[in-house]
Protein backbone atom coordinates (compact mmCIF):
# COMPACT_ATOMS: atom_id res chain seq x y z
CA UNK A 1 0.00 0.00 0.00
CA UNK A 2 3.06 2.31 0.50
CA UNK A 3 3.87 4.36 -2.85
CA UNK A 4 7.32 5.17 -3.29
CA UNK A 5 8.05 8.07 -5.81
CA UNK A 6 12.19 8.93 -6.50
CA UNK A 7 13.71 11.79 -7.77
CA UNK A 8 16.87 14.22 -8.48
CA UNK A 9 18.89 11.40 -10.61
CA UNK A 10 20.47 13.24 -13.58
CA UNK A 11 23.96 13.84 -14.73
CA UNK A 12 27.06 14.74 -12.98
CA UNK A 13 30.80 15.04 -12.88
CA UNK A 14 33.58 12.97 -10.61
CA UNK A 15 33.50 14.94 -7.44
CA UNK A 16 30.61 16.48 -7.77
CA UNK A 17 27.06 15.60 -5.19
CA UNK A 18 23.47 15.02 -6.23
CA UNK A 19 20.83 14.22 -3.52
CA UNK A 20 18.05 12.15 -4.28
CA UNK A 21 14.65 12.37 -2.93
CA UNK A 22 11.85 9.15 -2.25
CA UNK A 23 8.68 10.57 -1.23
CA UNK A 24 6.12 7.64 0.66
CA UNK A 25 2.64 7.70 0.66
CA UNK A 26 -0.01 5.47 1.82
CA UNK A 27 -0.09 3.70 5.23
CA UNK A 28 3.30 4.11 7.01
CA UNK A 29 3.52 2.70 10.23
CA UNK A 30 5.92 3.42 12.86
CA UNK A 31 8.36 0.91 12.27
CA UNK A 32 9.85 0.57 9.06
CA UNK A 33 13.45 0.50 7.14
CA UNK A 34 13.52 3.10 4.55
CA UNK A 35 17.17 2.09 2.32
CA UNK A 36 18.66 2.99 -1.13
CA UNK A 37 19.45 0.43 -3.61
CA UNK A 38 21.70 0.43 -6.60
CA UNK A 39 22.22 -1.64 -9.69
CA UNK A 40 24.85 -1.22 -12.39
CA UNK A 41 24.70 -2.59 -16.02
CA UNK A 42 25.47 -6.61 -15.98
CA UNK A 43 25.82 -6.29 -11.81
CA UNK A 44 23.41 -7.15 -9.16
CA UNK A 45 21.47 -5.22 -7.04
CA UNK A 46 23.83 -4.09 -4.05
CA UNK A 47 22.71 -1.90 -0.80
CA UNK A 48 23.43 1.32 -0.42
CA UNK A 49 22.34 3.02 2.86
CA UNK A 50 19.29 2.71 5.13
CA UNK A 51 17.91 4.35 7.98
CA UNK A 52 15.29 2.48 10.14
CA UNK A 53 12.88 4.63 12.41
CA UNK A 54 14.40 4.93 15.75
CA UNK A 55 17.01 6.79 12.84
CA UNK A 56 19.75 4.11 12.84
CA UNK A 57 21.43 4.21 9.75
CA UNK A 58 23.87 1.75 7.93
CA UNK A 59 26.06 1.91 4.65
CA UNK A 60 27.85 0.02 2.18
CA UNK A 61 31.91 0.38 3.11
CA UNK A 62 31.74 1.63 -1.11
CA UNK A 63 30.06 4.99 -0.34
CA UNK A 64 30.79 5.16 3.49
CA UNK A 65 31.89 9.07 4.45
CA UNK A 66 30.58 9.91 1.04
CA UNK A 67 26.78 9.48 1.19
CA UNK A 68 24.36 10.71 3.98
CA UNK A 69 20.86 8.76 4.50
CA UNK A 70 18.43 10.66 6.06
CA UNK A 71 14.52 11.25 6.74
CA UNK A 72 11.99 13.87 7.23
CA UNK A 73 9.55 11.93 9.11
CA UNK A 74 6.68 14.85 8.74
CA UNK A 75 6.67 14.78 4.89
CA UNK A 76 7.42 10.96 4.81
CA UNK A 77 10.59 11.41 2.52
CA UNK A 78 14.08 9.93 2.97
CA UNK A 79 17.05 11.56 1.12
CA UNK A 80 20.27 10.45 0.00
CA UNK A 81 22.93 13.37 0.16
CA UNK A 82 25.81 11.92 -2.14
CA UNK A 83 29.03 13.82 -2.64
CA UNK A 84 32.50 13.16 -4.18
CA UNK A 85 30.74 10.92 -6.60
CA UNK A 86 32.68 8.69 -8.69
CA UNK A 87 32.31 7.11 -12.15
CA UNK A 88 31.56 3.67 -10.12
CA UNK A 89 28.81 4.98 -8.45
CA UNK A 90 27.06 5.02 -12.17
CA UNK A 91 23.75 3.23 -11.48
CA UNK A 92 19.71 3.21 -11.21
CA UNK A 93 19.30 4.23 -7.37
CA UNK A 94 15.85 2.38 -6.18
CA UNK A 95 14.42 3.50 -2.66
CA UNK A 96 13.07 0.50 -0.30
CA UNK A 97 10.59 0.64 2.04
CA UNK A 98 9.83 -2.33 4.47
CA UNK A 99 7.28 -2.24 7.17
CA UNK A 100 4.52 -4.23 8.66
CA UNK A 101 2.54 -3.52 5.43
CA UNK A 102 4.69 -5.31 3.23
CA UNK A 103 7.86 -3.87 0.76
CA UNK A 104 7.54 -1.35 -1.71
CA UNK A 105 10.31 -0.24 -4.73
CA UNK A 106 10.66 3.23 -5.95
CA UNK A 107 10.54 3.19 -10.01
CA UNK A 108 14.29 3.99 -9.99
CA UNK A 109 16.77 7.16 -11.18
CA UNK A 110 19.68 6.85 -12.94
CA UNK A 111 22.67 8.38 -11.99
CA UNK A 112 25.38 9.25 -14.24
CA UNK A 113 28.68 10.20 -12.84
CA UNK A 114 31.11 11.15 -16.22
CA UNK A 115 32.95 13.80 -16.98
């Protein structure tokens, strides 16, 4: 029942930040993970960063001291502040939700880190 809607993928260059944006509606309980997925071309699905509630959060060692997960519970959005992006971190970025109600996906947004 949860709707998850992404945005602020786009283009950038090595170095440079973007911060994406995953906007839930529907029935959100109290307890629930909130996380940001990635998948590259011909690679699987890997983790990214989540934040749970009680705001715990948790990252991949790949984007550790480079990405920020975070949450405005009011508006029922969780970010992801990336900075010093490199070409590796090239992917479709999927937000996660999972709560008592079930899981939900995000539609995706590519990032594109080139110069």
């Amino acid at each position: 029942q949860v709707q998850l809607v992404e945005s602020g993928g786009g283009l950038v260059t090595p170095g440079g930040s973007l911060r994406l944006s995953c906007a839930a509606s529907g029935r959100i309980f109290s307890i629930y993970v909130m996380g940001w997925y990635r998948q590259a071309p011909g690679k699987q699905r890997e983790f990214v960063a989540r934040i749970t509630n009680r705001g715990s959060t948790n990252y991949a060692d790949s984007v550790q001291g480079r990405f920020t997960i975070s949450r405005d519970s009011a508006k029922n959005t969780v970010y992801l502040q990336m900075s010093r992006l490199k070409p590796d971190d090239t992917a479709v970025y999927y937000c996660n939700y999972k709560g008592p109600s079930g899981e939900s996906w995000g539609q995706g947004t590519q990032v594109t880190v080139t110069s």
